[in-house]
C-alpha atoms as a PDB file:
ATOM      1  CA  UNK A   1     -25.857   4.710   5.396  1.00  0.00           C
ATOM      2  CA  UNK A   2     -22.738   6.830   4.664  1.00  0.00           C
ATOM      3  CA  UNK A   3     -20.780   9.424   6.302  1.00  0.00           C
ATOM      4  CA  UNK A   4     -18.812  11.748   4.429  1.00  0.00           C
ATOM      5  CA  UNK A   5     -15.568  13.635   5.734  1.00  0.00           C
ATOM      6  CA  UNK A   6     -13.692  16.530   4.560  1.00  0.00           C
ATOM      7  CA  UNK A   7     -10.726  18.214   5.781  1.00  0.00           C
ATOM      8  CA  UNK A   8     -10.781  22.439   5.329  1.00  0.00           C
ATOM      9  CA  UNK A   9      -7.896  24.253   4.915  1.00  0.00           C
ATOM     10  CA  UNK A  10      -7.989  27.355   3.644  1.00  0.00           C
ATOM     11  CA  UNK A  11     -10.873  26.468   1.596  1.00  0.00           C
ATOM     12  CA  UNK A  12     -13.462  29.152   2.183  1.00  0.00           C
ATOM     13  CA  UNK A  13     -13.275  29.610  -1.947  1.00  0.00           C
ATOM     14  CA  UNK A  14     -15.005  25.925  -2.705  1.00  0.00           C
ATOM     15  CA  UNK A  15     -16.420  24.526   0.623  1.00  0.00           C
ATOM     16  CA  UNK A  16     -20.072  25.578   0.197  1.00  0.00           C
ATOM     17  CA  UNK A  17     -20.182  24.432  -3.724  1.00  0.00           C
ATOM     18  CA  UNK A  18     -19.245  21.099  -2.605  1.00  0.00           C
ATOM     19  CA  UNK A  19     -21.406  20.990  -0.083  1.00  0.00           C
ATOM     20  CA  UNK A  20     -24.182  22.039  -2.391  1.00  0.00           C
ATOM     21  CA  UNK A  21     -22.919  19.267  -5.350  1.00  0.00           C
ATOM     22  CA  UNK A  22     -23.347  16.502  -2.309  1.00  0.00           C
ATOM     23  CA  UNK A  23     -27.120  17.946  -1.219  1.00  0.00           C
ATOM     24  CA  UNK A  24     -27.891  17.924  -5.057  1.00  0.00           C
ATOM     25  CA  UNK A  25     -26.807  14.452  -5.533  1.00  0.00           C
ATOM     26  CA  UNK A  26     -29.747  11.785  -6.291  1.00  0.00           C
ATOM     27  CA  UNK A  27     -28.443   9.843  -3.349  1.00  0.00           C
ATOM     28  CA  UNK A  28     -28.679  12.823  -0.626  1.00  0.00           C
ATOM     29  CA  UNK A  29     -30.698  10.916   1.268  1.00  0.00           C
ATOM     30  CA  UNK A  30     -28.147   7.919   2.349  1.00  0.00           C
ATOM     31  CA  UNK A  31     -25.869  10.787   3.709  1.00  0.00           C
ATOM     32  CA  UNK A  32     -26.455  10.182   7.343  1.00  0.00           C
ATOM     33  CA  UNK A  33     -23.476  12.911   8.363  1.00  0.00           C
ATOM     34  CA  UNK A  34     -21.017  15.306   6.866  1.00  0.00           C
ATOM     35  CA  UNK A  35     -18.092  15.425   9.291  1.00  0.00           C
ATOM     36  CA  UNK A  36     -16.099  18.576   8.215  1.00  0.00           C
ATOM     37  CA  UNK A  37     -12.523  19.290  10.465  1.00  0.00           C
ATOM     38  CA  UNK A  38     -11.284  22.477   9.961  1.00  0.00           C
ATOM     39  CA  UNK A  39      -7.140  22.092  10.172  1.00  0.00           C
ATOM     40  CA  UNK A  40      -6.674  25.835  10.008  1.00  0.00           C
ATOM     41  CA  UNK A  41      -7.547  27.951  13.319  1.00  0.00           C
ATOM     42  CA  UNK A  42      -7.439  31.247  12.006  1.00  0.00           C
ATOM     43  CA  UNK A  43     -10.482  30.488   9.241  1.00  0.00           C
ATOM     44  CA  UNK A  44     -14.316  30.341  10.583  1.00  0.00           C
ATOM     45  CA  UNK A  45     -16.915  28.672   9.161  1.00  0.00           C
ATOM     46  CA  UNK A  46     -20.953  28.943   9.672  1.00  0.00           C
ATOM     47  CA  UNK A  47     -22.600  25.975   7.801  1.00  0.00           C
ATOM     48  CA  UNK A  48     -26.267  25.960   8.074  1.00  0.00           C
ATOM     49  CA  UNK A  49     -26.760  22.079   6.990  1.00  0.00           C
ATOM     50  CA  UNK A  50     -27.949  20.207   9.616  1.00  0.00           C
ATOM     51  CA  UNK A  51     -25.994  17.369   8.535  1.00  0.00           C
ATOM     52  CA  UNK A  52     -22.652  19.045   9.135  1.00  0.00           C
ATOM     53  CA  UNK A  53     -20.651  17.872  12.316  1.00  0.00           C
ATOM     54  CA  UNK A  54     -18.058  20.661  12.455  1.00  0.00           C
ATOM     55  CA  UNK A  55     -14.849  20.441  13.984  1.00  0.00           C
ATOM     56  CA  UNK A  56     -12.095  23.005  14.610  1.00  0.00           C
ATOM     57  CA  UNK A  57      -8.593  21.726  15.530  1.00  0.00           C
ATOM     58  CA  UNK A  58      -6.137  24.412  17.355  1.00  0.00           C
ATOM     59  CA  UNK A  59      -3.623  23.632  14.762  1.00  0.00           C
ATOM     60  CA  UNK A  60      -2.959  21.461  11.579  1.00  0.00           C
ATOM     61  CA  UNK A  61      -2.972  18.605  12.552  1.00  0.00           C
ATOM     62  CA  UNK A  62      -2.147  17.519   9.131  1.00  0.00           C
ATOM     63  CA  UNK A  63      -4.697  15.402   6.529  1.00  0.00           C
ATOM     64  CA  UNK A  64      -4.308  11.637   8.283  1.00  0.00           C
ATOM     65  CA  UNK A  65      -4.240  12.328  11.464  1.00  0.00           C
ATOM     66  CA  UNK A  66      -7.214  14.701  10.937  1.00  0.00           C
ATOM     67  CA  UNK A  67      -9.258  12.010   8.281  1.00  0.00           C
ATOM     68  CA  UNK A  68      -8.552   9.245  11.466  1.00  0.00           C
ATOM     69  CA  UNK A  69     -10.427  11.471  13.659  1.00  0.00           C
ATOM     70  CA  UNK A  70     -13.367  12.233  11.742  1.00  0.00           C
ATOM     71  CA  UNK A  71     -13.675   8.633  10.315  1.00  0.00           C
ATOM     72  CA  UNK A  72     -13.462   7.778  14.320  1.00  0.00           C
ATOM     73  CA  UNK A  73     -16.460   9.449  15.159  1.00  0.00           C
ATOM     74  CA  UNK A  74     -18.499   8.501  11.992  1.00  0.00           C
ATOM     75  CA  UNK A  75     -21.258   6.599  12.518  1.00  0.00           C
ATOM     76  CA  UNK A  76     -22.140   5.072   8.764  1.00  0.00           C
ATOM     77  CA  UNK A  77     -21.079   2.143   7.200  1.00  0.00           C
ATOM     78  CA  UNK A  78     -20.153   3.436   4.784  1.00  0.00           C
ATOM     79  CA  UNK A  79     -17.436   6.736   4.381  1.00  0.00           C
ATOM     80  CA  UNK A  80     -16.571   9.371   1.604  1.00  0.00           C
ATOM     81  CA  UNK A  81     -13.534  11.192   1.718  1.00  0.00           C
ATOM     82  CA  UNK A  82     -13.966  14.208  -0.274  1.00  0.00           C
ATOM     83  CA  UNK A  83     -11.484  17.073  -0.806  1.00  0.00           C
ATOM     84  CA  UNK A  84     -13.265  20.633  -0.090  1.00  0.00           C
ATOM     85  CA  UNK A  85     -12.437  21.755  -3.645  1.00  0.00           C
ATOM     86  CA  UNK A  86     -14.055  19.091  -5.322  1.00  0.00           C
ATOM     87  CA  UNK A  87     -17.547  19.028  -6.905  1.00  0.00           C
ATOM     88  CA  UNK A  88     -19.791  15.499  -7.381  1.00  0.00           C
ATOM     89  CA  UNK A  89     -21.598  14.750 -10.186  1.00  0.00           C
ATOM     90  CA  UNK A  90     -25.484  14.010  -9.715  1.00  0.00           C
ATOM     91  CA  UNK A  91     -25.076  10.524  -9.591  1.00  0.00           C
ATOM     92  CA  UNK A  92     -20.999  10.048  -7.855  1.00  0.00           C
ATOM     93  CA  UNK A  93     -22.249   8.563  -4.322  1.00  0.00           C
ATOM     94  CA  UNK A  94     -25.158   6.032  -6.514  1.00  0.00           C
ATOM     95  CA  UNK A  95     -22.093   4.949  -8.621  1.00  0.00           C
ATOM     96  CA  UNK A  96     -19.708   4.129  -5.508  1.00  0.00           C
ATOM     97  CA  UNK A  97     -22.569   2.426  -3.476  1.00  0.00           C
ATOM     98  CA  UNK A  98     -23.505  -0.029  -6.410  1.00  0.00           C
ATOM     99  CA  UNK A  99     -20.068  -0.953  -6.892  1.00  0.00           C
ATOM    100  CA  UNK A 100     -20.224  -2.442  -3.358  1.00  0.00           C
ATOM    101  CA  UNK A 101     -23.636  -4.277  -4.261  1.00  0.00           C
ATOM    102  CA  UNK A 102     -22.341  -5.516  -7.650  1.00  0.00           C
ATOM    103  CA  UNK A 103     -18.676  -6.575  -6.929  1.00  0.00           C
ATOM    104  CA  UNK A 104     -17.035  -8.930  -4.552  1.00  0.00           C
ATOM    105  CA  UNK A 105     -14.258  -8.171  -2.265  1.00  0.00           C
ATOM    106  CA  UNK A 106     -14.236  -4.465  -2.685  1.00  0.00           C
ATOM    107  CA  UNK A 107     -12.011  -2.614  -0.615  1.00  0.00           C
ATOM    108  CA  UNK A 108     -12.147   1.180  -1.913  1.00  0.00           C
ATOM    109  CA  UNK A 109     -13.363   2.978  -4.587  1.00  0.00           C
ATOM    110  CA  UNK A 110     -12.039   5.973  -6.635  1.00  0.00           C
ATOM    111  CA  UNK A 111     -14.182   7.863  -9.634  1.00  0.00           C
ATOM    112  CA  UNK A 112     -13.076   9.494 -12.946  1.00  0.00           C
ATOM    113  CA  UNK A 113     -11.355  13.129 -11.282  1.00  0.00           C
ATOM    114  CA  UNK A 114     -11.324  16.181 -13.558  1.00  0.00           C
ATOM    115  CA  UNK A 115      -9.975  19.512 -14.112  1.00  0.00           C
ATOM    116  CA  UNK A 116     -12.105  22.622 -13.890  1.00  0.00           C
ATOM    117  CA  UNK A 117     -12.059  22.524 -17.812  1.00  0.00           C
ATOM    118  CA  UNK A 118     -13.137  18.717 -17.464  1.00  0.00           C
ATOM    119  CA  UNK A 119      -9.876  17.370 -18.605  1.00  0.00           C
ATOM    120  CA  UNK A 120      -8.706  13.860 -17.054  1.00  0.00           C
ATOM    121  CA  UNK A 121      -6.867  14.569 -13.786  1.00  0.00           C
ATOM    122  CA  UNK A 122      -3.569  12.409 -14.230  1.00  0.00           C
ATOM    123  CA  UNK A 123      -3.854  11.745 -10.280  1.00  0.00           C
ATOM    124  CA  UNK A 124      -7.051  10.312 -10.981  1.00  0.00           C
ATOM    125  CA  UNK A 125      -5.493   6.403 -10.509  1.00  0.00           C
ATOM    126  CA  UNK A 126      -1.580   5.679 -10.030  1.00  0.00           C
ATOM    127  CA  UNK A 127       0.866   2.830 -10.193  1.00  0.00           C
ATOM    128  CA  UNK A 128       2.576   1.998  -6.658  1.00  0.00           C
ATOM    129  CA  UNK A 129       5.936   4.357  -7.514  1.00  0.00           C
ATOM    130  CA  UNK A 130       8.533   1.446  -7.662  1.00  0.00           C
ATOM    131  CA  UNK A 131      12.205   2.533  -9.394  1.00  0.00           C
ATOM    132  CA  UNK A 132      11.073   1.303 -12.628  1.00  0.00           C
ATOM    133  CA  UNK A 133       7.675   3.136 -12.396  1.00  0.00           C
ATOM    134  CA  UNK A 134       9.039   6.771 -11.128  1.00  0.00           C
ATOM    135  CA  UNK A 135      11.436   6.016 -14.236  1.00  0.00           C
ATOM    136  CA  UNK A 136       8.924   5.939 -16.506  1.00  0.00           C
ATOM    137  CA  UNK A 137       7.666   8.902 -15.563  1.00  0.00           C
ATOM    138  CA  UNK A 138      10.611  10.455 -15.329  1.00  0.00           C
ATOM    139  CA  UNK A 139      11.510   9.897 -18.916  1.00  0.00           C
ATOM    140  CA  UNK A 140       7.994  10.490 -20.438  1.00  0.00           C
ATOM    141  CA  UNK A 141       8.699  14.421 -19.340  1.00  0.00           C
ATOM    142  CA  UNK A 142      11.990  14.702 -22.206  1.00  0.00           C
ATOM    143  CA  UNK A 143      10.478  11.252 -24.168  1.00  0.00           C
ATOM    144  CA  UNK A 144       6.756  11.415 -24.861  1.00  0.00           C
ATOM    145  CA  UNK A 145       7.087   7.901 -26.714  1.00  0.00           C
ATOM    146  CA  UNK A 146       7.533   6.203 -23.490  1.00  0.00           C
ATOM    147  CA  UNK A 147       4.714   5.870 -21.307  1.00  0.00           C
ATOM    148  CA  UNK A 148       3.986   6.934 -17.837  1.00  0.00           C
ATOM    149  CA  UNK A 149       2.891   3.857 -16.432  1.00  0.00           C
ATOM    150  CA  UNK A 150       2.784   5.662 -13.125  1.00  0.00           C
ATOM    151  CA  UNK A 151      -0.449   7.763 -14.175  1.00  0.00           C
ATOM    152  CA  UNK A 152      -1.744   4.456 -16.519  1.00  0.00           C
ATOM    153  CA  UNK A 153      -1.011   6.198 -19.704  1.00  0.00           C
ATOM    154  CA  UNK A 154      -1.074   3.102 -21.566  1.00  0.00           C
ATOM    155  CA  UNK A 155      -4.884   2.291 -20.441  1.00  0.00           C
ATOM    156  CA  UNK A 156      -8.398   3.204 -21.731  1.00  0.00           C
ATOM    157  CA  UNK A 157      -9.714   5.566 -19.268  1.00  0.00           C
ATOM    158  CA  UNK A 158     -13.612   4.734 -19.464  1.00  0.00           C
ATOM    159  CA  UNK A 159     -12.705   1.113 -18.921  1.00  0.00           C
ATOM    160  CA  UNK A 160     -13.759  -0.038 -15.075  1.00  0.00           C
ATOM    161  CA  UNK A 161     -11.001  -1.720 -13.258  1.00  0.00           C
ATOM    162  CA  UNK A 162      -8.836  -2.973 -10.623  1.00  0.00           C
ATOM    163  CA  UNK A 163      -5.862  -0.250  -9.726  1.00  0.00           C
ATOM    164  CA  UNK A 164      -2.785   0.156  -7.923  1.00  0.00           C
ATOM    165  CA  UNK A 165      -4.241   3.587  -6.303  1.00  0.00           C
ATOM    166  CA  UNK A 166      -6.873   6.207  -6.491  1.00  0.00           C
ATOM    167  CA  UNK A 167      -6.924   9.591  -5.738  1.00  0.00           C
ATOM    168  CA  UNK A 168      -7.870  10.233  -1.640  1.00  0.00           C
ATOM    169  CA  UNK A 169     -10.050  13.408  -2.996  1.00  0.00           C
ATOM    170  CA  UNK A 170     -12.780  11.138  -3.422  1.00  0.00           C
ATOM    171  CA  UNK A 171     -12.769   7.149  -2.353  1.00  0.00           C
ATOM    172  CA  UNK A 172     -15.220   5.277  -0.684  1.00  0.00           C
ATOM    173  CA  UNK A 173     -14.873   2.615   1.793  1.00  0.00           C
ATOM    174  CA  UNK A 174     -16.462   0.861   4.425  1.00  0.00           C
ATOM    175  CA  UNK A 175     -15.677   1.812   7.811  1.00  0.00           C
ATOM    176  CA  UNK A 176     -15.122  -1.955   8.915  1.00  0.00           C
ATOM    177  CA  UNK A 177     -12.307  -2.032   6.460  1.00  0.00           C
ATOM    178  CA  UNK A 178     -10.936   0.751   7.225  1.00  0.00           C
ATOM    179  CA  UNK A 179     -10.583  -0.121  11.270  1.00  0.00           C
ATOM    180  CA  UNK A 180      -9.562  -3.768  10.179  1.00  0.00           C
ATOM    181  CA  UNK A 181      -6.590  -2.017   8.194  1.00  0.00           C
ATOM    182  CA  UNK A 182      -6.081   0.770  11.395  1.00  0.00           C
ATOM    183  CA  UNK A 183      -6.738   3.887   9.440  1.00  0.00           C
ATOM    184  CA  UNK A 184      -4.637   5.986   7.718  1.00  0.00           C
ATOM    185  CA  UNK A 185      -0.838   6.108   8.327  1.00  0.00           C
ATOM    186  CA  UNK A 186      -0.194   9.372  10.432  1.00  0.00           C
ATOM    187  CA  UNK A 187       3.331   9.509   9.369  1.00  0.00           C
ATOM    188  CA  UNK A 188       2.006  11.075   6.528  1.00  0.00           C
ATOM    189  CA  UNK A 189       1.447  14.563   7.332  1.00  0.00           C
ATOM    190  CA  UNK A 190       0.183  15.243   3.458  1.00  0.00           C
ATOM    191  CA  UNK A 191      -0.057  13.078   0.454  1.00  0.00           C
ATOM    192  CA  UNK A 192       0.889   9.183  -0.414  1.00  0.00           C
ATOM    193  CA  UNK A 193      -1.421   8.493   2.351  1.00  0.00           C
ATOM    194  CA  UNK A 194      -4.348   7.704   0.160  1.00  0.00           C
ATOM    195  CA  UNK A 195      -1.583   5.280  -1.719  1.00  0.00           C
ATOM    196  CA  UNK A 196      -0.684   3.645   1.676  1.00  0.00           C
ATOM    197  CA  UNK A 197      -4.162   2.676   2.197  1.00  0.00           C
ATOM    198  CA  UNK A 198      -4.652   0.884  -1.288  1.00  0.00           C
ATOM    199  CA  UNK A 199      -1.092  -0.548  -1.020  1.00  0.00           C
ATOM    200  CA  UNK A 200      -2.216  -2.354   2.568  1.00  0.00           C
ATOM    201  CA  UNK A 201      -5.775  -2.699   1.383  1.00  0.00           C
ATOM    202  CA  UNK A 202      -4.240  -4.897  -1.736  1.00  0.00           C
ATOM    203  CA  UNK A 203      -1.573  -6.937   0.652  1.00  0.00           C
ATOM    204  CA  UNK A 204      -4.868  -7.614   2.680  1.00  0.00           C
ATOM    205  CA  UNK A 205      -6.603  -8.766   0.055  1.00  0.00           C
ATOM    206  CA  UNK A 206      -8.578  -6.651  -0.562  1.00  0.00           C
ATOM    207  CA  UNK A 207      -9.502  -4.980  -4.428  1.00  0.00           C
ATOM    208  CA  UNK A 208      -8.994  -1.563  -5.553  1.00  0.00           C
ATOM    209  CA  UNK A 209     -11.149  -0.082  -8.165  1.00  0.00           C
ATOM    210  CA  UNK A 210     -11.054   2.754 -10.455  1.00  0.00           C
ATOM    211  CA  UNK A 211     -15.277   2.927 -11.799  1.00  0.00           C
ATOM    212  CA  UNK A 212     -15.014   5.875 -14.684  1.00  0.00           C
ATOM    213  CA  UNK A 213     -18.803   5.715 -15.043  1.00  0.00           C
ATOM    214  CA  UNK A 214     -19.235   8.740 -12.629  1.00  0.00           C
ATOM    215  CA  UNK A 215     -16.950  11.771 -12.018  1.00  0.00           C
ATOM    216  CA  UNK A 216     -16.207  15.026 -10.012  1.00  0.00           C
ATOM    217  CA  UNK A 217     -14.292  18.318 -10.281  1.00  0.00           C
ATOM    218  CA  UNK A 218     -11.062  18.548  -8.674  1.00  0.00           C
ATOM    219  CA  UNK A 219      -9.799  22.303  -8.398  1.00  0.00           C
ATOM    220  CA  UNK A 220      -6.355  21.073  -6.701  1.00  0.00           C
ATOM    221  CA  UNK A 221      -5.215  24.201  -4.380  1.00  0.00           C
ATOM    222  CA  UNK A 222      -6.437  26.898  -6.982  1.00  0.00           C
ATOM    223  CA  UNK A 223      -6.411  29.214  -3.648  1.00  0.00           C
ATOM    224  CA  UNK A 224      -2.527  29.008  -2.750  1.00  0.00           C
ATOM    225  CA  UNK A 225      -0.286  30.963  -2.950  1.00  0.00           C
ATOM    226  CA  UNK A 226       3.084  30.821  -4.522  1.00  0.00           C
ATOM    227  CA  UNK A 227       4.768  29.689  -1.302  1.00  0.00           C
ATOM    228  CA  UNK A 228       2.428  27.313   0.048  1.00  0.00           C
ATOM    229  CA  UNK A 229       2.179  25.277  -3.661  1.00  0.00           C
ATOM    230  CA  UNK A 230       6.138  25.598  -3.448  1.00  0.00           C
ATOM    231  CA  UNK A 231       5.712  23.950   0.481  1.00  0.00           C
ATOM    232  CA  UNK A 232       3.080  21.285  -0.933  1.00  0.00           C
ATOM    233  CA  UNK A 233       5.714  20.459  -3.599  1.00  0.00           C
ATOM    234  CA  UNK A 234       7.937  20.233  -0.827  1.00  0.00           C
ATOM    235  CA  UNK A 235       5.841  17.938   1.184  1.00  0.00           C
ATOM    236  CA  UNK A 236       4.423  16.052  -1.943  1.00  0.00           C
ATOM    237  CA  UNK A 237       8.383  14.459  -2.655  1.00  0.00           C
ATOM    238  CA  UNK A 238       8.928  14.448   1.284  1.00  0.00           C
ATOM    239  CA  UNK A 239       5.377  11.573   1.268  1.00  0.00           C
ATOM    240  CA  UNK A 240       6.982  10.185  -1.513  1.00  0.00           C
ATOM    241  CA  UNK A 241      10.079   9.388  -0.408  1.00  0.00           C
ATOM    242  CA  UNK A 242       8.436   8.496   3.104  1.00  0.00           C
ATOM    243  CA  UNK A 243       6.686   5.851   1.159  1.00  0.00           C
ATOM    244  CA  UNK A 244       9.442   4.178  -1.109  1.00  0.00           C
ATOM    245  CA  UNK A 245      11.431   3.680   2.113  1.00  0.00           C
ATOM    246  CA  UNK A 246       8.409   2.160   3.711  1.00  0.00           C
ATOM    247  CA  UNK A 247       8.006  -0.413   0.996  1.00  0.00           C
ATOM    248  CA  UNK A 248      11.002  -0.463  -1.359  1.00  0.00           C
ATOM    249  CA  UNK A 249      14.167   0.400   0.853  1.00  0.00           C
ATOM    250  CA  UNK A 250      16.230  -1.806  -0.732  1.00  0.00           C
ATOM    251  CA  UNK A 251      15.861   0.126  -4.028  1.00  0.00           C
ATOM    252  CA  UNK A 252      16.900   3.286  -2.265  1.00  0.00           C
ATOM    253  CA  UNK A 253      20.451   3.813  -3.382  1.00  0.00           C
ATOM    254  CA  UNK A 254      19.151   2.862  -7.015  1.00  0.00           C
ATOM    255  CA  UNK A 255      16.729   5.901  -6.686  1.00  0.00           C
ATOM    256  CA  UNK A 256      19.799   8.374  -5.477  1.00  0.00           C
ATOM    257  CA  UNK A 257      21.882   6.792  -8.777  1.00  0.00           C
ATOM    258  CA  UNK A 258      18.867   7.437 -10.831  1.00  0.00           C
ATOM    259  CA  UNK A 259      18.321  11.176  -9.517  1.00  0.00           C
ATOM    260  CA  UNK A 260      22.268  12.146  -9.917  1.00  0.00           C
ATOM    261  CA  UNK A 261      21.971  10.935 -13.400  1.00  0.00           C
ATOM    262  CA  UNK A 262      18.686  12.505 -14.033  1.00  0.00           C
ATOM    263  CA  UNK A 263      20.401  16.213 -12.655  1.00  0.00           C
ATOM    264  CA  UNK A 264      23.273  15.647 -14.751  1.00  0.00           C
ATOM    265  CA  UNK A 265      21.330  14.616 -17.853  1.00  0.00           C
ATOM    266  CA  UNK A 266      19.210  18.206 -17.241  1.00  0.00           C
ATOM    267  CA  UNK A 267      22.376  20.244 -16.818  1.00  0.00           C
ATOM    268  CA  UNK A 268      23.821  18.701 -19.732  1.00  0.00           C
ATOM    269  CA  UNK A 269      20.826  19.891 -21.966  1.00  0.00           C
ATOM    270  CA  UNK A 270      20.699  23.224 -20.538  1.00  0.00           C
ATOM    271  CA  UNK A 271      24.201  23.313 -21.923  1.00  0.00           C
ATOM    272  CA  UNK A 272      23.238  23.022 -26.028  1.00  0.00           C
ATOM    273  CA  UNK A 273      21.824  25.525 -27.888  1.00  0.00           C
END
């Protein structure tokens, strides 16, 4: 059976569709629970799906820490992580459950993500950001020639295979594994933590796989403002750094050597006309 968890926050605009795509699904009936934490206070929700475990927390907690709760108290074998602004496909939770019956050693599971207008979300699968990785995508914004290996730009997209990381808006796992690896790392208050989890899933042995054979909608903070996308920016680079000094501090000063020149290189440009 599976247990699906999603974290609300400020997400009144797409809650209920997502709900709907996930009671739609041809596989509604292997949903044992929908464990829904609210991070934001100030926001109510009435659901009327008797599947829904609701939870309110008195602040924001922030996605981890609030993720490790749910996932604490679900009771399937299975669990879904689903972002609130994301809608399944009819057939998303059949896809993810066969992959477990067909394949060995399976540790999580990402899906083909997409834009409103159905375009391939780049976040969709990434490369662990080593120097040489975050270079590549670095250049490929002035270069277009070179790849960004950090999105898989050099890869056919509808091909099903083993990844670095997948996008936490919608991955599968089995709750065993997840306990056996302790959760997700609540030093990260926002972002990289989905990449934490495949990075320790991997050193554990354990397979990550991108199956392109399904998909869902991802409409990626359509309802912030201004200021809070400027603040997720913020905390997007803050995860990112959080995680390079996790796993690659020896690279560190490299990466401050690489930025400098980067700033320059950009200043220098703005300077020809």
């Amino acid at each position: 059976m599976l247990s699906i968890v999603i974290i609300l926050y400020k997400s009144k605009d797409y809650i209920n569709n997502c709900i709907n795509s996930i009671v739609n699904s041809n596989l509604y009936e292997e949903v044992l629970e929908i464990l829904i934490i609210n991070n934001n206070p100030n926001e109510e929700y009435n659901f009327k799906n008797n599947k829904i475990q609701f939870h309110c927390m008195n602040k924001n907690i922030g996605y981890s820490k609030a993720m490790n709760f749910a996932i604490n108290k679900a009771h399937g074998d299975y669990i879904l992580t689903l972002n609130p602004d994301t809608i399944l496909s009819y057939n998303t939770i059949d896809v993810m459950l066969d992959t477990y019956k067909i394949h060995k050693n399976v540790g999580v599971v990402g899906v083909k993500v997409l834009n409103s207008d159905n375009s391939f979300q780049l976040s969709s699968i990434r490369k662990f950001p080593t120097p040489y990785i975050l270079l590549t995508k670095i250049l490929n914004r002035f270069f277009k020639f070179i790849p960004n290996l950090y999105n898989y730009s050099n890869i056919n997209l509808k091909n099903f295979q083993d990844v670095d990381a997948i996008s936490g808006c919608c991955m599968m796992i089995q709750k065993n594994t997840f306990e056996k690896i302790l959760g997700f790392d609540e030093r990260f208050f926002m972002y990289f933590e989905d990449t934490d989890l495949c990075h320790r899933l991997i050193n554990n042995g354990k397979r990550v796989i991108y199956n392109p054979k399904t998909s869902i909608n991802h409409f990626k903070g359509g309802s912030l403002s201004i200021f809070e996308k400027r603040f997720v920016n913020y905390k997007f680079y803050i995860s990112m750094f959080r995680f390079i000094k996790k796993y690659y501090f020896k690279y560190i000063t490299f990466l401050l050597l690489i930025l400098f020149l980067l700033i320059t290189f950009i200043l220098l440009c703005q300077n020809i006309y």
